[in-house]
Protein backbone atom coordinates (compact mmCIF):
# COMPACT_ATOMS: atom_id res chain seq x y z
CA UNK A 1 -87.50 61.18 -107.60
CA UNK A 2 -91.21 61.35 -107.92
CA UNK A 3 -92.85 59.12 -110.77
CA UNK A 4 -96.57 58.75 -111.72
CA UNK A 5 -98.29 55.69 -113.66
CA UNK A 6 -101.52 55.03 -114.44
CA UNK A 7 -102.99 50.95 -114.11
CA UNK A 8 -105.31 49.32 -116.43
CA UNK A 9 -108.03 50.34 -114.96
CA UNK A 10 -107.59 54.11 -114.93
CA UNK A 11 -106.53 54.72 -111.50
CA UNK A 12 -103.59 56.93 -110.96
CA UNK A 13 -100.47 55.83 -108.78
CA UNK A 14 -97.81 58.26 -107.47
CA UNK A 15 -94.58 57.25 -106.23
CA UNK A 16 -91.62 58.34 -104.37
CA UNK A 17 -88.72 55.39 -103.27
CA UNK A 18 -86.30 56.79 -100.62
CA UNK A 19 -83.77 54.71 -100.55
CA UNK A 20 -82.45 55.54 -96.74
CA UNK A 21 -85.70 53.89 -94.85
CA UNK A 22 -87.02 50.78 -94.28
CA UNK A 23 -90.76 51.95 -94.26
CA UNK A 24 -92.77 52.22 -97.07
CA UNK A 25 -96.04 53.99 -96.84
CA UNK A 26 -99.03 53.35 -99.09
CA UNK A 27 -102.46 55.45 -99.33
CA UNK A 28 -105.25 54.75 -101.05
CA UNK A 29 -106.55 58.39 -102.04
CA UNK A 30 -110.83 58.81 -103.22
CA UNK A 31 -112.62 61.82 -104.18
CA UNK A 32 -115.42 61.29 -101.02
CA UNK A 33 -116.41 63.52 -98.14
CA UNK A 34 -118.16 65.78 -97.11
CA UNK A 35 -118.34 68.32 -100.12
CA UNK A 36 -119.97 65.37 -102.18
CA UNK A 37 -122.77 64.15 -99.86
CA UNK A 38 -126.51 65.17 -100.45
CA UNK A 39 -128.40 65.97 -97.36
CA UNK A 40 -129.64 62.63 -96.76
CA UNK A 41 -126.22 61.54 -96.76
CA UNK A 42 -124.42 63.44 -94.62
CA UNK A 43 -121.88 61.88 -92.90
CA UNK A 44 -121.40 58.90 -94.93
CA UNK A 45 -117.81 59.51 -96.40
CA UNK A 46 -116.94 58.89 -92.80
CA UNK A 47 -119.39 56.06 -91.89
CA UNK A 48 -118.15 54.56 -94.76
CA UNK A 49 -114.18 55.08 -93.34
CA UNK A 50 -115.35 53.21 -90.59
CA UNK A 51 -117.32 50.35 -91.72
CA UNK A 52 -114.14 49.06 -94.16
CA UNK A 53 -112.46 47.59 -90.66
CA UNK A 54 -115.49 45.52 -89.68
CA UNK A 55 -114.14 43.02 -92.02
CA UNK A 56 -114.41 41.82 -96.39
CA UNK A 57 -115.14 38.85 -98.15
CA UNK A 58 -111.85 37.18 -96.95
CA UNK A 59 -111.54 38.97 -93.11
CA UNK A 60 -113.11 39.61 -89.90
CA UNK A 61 -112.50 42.42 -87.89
CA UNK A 62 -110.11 40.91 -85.73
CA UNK A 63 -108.14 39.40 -88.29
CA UNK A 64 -107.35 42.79 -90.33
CA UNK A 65 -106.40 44.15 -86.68
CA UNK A 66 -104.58 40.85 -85.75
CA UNK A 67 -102.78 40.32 -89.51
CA UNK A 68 -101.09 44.14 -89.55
CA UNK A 69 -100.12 43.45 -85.67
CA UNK A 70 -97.98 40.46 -86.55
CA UNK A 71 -95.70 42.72 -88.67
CA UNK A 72 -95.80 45.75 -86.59
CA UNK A 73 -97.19 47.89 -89.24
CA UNK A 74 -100.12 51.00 -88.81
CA UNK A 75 -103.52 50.94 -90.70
CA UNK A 76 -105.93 53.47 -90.67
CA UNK A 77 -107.50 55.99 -92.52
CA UNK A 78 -108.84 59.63 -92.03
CA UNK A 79 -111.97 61.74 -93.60
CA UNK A 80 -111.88 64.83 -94.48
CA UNK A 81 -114.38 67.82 -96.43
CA UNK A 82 -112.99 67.06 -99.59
CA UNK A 83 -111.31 63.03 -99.73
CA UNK A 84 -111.03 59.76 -97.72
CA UNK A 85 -107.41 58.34 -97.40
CA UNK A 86 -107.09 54.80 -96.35
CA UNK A 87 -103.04 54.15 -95.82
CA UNK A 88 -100.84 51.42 -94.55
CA UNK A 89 -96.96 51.70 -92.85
CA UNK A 90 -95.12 48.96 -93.02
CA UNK A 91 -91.61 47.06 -93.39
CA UNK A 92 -90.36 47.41 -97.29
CA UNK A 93 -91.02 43.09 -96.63
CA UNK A 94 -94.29 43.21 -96.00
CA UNK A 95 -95.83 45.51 -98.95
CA UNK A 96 -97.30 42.82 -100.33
CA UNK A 97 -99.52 42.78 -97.50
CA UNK A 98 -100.04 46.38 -96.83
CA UNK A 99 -100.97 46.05 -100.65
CA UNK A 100 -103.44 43.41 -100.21
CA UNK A 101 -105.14 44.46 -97.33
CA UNK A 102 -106.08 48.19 -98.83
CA UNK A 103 -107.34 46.83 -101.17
CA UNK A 104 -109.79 44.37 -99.56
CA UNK A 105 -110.78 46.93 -97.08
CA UNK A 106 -111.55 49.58 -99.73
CA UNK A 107 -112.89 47.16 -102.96
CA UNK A 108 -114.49 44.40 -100.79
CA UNK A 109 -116.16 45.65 -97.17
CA UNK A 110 -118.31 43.22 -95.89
CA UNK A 111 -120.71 45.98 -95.22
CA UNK A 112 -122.81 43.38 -92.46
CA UNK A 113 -126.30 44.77 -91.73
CA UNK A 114 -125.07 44.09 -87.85
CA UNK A 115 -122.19 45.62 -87.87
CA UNK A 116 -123.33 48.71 -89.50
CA UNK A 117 -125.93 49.20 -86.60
CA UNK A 118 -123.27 48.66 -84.22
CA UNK A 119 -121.05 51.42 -86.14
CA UNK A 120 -123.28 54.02 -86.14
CA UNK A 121 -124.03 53.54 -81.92
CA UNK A 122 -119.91 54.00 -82.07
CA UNK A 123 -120.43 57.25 -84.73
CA UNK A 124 -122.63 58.55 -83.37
CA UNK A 125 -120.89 58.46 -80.04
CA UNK A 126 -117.78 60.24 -81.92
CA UNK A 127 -120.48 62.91 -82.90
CA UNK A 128 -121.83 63.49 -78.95
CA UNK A 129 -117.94 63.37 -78.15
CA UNK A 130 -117.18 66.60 -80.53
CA UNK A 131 -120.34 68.36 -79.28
CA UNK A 132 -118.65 68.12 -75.77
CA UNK A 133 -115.92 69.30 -76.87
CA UNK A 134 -116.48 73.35 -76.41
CA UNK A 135 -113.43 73.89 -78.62
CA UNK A 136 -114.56 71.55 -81.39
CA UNK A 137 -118.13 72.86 -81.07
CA UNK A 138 -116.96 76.82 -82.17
CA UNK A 139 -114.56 75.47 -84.66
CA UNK A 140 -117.71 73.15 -86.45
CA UNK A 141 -120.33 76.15 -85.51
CA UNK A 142 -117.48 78.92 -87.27
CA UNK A 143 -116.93 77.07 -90.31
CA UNK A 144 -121.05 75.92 -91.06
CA UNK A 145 -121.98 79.76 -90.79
CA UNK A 146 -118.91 80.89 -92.48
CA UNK A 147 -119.71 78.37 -95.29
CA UNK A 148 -123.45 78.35 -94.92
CA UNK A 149 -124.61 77.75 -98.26
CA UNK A 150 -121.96 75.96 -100.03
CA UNK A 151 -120.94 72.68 -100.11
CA UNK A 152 -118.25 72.91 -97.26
CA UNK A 153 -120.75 73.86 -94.57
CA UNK A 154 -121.80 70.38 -94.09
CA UNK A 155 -119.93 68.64 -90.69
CA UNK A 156 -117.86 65.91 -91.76
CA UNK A 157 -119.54 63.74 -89.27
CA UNK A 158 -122.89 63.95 -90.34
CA UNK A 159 -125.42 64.12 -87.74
CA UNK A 160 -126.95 61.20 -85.13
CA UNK A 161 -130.39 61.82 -87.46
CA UNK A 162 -128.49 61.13 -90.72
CA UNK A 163 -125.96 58.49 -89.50
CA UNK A 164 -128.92 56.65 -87.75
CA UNK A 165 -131.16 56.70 -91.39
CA UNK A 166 -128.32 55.30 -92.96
CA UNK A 167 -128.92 52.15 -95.12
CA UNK A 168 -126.74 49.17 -96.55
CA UNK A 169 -128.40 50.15 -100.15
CA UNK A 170 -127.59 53.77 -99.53
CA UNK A 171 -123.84 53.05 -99.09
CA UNK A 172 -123.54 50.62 -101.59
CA UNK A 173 -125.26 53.75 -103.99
CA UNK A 174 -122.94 56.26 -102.53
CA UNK A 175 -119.58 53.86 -103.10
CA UNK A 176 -120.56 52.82 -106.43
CA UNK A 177 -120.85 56.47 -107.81
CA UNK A 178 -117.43 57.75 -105.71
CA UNK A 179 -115.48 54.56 -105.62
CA UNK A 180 -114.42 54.35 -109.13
CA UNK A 181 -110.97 54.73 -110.67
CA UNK A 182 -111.34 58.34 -111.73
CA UNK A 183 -111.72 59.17 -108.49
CA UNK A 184 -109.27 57.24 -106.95
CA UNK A 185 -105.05 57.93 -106.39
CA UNK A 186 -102.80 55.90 -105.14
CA UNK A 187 -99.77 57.31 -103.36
CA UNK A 188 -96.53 55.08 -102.13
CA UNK A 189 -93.21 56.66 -100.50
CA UNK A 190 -90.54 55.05 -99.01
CA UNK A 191 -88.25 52.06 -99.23
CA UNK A 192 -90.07 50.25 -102.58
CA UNK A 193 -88.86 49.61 -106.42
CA UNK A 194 -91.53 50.99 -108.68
CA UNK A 195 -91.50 47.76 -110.74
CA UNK A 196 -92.52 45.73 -107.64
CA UNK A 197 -95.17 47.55 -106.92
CA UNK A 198 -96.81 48.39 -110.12
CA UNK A 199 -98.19 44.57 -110.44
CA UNK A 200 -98.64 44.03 -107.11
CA UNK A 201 -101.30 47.58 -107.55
CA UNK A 202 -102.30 46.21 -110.63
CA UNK A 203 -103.21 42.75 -109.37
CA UNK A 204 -105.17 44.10 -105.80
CA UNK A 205 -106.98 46.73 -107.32
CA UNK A 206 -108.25 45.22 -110.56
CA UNK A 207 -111.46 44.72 -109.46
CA UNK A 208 -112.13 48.64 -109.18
CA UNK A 209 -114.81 49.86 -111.12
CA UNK A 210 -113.78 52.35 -114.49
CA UNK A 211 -115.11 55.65 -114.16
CA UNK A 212 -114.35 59.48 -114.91
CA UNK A 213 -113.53 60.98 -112.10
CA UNK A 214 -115.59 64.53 -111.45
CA UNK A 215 -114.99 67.16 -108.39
CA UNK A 216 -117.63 69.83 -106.80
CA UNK A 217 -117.65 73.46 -107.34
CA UNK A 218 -116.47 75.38 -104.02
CA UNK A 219 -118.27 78.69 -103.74
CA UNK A 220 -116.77 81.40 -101.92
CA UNK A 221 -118.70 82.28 -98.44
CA UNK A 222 -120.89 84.93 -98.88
CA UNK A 223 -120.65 88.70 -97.40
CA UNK A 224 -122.52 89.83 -94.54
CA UNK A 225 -122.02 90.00 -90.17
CA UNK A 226 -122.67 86.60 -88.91
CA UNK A 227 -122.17 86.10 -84.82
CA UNK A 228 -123.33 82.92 -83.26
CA UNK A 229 -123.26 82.60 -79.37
CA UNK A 230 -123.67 79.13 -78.11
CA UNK A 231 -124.49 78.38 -74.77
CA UNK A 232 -122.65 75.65 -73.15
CA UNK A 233 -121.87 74.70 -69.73
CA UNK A 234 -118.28 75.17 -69.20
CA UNK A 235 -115.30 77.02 -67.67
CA UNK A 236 -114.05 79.20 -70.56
CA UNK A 237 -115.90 80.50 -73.54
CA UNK A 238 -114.22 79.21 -76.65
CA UNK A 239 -114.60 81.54 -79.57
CA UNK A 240 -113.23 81.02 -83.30
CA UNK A 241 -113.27 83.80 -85.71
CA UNK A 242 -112.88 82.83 -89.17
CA UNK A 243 -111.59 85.08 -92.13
CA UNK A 244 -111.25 85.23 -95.85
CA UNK A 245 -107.96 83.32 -96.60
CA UNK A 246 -106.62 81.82 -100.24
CA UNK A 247 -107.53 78.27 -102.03
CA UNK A 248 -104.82 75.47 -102.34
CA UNK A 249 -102.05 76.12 -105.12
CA UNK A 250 -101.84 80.11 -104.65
CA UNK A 251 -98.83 82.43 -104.27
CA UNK A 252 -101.14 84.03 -101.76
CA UNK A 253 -101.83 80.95 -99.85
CA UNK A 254 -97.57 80.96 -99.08
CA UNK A 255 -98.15 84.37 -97.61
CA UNK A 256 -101.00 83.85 -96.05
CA UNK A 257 -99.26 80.68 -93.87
CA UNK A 258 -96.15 83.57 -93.15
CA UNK A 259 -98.84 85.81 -91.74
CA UNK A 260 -100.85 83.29 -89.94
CA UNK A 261 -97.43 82.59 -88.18
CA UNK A 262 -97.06 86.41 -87.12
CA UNK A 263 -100.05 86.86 -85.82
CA UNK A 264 -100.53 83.49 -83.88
CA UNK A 265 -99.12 80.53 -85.43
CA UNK A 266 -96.19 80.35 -82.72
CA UNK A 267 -95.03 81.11 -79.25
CA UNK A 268 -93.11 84.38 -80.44
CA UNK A 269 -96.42 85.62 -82.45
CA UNK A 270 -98.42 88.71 -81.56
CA UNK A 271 -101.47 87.42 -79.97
CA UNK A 272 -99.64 84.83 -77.60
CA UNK A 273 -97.19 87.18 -76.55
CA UNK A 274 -99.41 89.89 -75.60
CA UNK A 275 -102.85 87.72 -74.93
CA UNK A 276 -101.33 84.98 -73.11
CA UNK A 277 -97.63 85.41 -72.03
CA UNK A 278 -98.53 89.66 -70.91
CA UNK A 279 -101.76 89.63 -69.91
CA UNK A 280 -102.49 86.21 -69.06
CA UNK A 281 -106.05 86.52 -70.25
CA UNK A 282 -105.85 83.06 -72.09
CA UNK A 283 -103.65 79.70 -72.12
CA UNK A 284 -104.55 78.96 -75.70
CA UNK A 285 -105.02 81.55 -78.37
CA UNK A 286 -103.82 80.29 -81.96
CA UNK A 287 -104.64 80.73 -85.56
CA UNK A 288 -104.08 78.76 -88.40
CA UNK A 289 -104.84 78.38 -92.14
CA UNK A 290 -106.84 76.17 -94.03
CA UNK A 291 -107.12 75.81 -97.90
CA UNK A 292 -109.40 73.93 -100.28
CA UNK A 293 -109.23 73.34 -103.83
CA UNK A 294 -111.56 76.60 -104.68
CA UNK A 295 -111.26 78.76 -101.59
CA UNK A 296 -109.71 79.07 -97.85
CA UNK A 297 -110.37 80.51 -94.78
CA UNK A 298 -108.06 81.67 -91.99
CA UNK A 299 -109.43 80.86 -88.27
CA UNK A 300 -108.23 82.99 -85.39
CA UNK A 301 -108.75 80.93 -81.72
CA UNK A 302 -109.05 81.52 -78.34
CA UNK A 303 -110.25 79.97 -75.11
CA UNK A 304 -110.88 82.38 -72.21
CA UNK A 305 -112.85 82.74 -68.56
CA UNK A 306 -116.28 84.11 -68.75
CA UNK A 307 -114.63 87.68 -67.38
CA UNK A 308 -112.15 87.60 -69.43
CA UNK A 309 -113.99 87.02 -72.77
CA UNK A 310 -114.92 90.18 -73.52
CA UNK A 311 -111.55 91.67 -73.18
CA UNK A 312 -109.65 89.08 -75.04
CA UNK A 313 -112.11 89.68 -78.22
CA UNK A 314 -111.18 93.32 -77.95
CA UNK A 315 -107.94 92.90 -78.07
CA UNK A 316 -107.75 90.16 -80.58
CA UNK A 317 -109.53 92.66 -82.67
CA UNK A 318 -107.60 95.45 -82.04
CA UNK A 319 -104.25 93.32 -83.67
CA UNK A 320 -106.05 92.31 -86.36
CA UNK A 321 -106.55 96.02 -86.61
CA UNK A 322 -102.88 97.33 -86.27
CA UNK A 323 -102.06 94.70 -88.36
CA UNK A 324 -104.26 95.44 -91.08
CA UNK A 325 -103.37 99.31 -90.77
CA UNK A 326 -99.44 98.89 -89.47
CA UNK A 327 -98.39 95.44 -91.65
CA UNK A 328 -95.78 92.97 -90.20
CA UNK A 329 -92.35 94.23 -89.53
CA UNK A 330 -89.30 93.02 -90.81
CA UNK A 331 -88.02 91.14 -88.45
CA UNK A 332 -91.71 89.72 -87.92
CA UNK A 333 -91.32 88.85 -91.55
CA UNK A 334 -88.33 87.00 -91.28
CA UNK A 335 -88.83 84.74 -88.09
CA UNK A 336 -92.23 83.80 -89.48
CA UNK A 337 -90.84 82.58 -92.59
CA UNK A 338 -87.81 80.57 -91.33
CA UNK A 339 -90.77 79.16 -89.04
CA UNK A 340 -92.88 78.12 -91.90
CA UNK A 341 -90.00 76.81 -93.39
CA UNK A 342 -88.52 74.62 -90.82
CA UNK A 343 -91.95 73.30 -89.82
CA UNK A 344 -92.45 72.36 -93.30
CA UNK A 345 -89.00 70.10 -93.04
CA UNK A 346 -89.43 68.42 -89.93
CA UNK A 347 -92.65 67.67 -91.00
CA UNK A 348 -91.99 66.11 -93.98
CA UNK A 349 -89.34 63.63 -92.37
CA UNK A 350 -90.52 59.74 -92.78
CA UNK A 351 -92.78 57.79 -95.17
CA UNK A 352 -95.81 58.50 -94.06
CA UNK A 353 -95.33 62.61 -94.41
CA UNK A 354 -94.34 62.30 -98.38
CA UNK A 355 -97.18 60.02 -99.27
CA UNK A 356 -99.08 62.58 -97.59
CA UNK A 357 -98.35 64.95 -99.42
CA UNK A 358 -97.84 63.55 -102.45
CA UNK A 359 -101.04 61.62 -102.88
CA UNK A 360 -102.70 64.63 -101.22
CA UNK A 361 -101.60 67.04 -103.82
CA UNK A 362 -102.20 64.58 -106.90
CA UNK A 363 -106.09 63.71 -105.97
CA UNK A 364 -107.18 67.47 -104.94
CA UNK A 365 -105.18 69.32 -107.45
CA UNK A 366 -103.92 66.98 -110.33
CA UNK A 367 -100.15 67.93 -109.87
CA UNK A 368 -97.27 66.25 -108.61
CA UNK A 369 -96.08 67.82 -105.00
CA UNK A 370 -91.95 68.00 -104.50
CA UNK A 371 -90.38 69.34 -101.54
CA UNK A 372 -88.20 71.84 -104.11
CA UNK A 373 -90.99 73.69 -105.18
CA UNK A 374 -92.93 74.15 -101.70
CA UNK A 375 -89.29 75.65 -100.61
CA UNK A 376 -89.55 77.95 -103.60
CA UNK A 377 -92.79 78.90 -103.16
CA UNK A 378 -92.06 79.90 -99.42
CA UNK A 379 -88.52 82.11 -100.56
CA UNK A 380 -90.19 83.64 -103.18
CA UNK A 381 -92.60 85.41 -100.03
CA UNK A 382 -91.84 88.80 -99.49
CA UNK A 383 -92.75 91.13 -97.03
CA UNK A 384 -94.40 93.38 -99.20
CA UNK A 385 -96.79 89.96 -100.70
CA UNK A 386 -97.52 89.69 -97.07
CA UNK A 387 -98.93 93.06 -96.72
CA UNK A 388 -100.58 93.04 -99.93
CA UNK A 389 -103.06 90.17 -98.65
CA UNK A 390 -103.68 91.86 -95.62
CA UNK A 391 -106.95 94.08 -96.74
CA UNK A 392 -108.40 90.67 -98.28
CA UNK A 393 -107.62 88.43 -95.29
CA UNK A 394 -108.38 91.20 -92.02
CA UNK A 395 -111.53 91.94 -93.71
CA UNK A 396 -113.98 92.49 -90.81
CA UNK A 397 -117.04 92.38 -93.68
CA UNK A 398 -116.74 88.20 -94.56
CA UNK A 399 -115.95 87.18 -90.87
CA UNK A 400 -117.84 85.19 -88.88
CA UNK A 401 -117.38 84.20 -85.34
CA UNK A 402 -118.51 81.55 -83.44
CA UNK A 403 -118.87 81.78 -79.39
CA UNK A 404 -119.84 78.52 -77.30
CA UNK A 405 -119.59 78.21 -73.16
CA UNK A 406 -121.20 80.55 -70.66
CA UNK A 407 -121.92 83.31 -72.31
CA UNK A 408 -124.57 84.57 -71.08
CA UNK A 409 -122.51 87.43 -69.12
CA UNK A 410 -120.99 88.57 -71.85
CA UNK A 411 -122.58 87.82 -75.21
CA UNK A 412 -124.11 91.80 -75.29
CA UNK A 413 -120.61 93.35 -74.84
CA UNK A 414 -119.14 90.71 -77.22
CA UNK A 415 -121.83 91.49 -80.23
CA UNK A 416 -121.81 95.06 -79.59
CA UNK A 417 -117.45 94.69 -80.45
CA UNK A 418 -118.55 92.75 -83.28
CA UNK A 419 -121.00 94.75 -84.12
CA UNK A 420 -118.58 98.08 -84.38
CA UNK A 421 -115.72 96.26 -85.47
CA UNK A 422 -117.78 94.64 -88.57
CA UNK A 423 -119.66 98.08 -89.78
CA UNK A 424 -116.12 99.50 -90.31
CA UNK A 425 -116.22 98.64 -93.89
């Protein structure tokens, strides 16, 4: 059973003890990335992610590595457009520490003027390492045209210009307006007692600073053709077409995950079985949808020789096509569904998946997440709500694709597709 508190300080703490483990996972949940940065600051939710394990007040480096080793527990954290999570996995013994240490590394970074200049050499390294990455590099090129404008344009990373500028004053500024308990959620599943760990929160995180927490306004992408060809030395061109999809906490967002899986969310969908296992064109052609608090997108992928390019666009858009015209059958209907509902299962076995998703859903969308309702949501899809989304989500007007490898053969052929297949509306 899933309870919520609230500690002296404001900050919110969700909770869900499963009795049958003997992990516990713990997140520590802020309102900081990318969708909150100013220009200058690009890239500093995630510069900031790294610099809290080059050690506090009370630890090096080595002995925040070396003190989680000793128990055989995980720490980490992730960035992403729209939060930072810093979480811990651990024994049910040692939550005291997991505890402890969260909150040192997230209250109390050292912040050392040395080990920031060595951290952004290792950022910026992480930023040359996507831009190799020809897959990466149409995924981050998609979604900045596709959102060009807004606040989700803006690459979580930053950029080596930004991440270089950055200054110890500057973070400092940028954690004292976003760290604060209004903006902060803490999220625990596993094998705990809520009355253990309520003073052990209240204790650790005291020292958080009170504030109201406050979110950005997501506009939806604007209309218009958008094509970008980037020209990369490499042996397939990877292209990513992005398309209208739903934000979080919709009906429509259930549906559109159903679709996503009938078109190429799986190994039975349409364009793997006829791009990849019939024609062979490509080895990896997927899609997948992603939601944010105020709007989604859907991104259709595919990675495919220079000669083969060409031909894989057109048929790519010719599905999307006799999709849009023909709708899913019912038998697509139904395997796509018991897919996105046995996914959602297995996923959600262990600790760290329910504090996930539980801390996830609290921070972005102020409600509490339980596995009975995402199961309701996903019965309560019909075929005929899966159809109805279909002239919002295959609209060829608000796409945008994004081309990067060697191109140069076939970019004219590919933008005169795009071209034809855009006008139609």
């Amino acid at each position: 059973m899933i309870r919520q508190a609230k500690l002296t300080n404001g900050i919110r703490v969700v909770m869900e003890p499963m009795d049958n483990l003997r992990s516990v996972a713990v997140g520590v949940w802020v309102n900081a990335g990318s969708v909150f940065e100013s220009g200058a600051e690009a890239g500093i939710s995630h510069f900031i992610e790294h610099m809290v394990f080059k050690g506090t007040a009370r630890r090096s480096a080595a002995d925040i590595a070396a003190e989680m080793d000793a128990v055989g527990g995980n720490l980490n954290a992730f960035t992403a457009k729209e939060c930072t999570c810093f979480y811990a996995k651990v024994l049910d013994e040692d939550l005291p520490l997991a505890v402890d240490m969260l909150s040192d590394i997230t209250l109390h970074p050292a912040l050392d003027a040395q080990e920031m200049e060595k951290e952004k050499r290792v950022v910026i390294e992480e930023i040359l390492m996507s831009e190799d990455s020809p897959e990466d590099k149409a995924f981050e090129t998609a979604g900045s045209a596709y959102y060009r404008g807004t606040v989700l344009s803006s690459a979580i990373l930053g950029t080596a210009k930004t991440v270089s500028a950055f200054t110890r004053d500057q973070v400092l500024s940028y954690m004292a307006r976003r760290y604060i308990s209004g903006n902060v959620v803490i999220a625990c599943a596993g094998s705990f007692a809520p009355e253990t760990l309520l003073p052990l929160l209240e204790e650790a995180f005291s020292d958080c600073p009170r504030g109201e927490g406050d979110m950005v306004k997501e506009r939806e992408p604007r209309a218009g053709k958008r094509w970008l060809f980037v020209r990369k030395d490499t042996e397939q061109v990877n292209a990513c077409l992005m398309l209208p999809g739903y934000r979080l906490d919709t009906a429509e967002n259930f549906a559109l995950a159903v679709l996503s899986n009938a078109l190429g969310g799986s190994m039975s969908s349409r364009l793997f079985q006829k791009i990849r296992e019939e024609l062979g064109l490509a080895y990896s052609v997927y899609t997948y949808p992603m939601a944010y608090r105020d709007t989604g997108a859907i991104c259709l992928y595919f990675g495919s020789g220079e000669k083969q390019a060409a031909k894989t666009l057109e048929l790519a858009l010719a599905e999307l096509d006799r999709l849009k015209t023909d709708g899913l059958t019912e038998a697509e209907f139904q395997r796509s569904r018991a897919q996105l509902k046995g996914s959602f299962l297995l996923g959600m076995e262990g600790s760290g998946a329910h504090m996930n998703a539980i801390g996830k859903r609290l921070l972005l969308q102020n409600k509490e997440f339980t596995i009975e309702d995402t199961l309701s949501a996903i019965e309560c899809v019909t075929i005929d709500r899966v159809n109805d989304i279909l002239s919002h989500v295959l609209s060829p007007r608000r796409a945008v694709l994004a081309a990067v490898g060697p191109i140069k053969g076939v970019q004219r052929e590919m933008e005169g597709m795009l071209d034809q297949w855009m006008g139609r509306e």
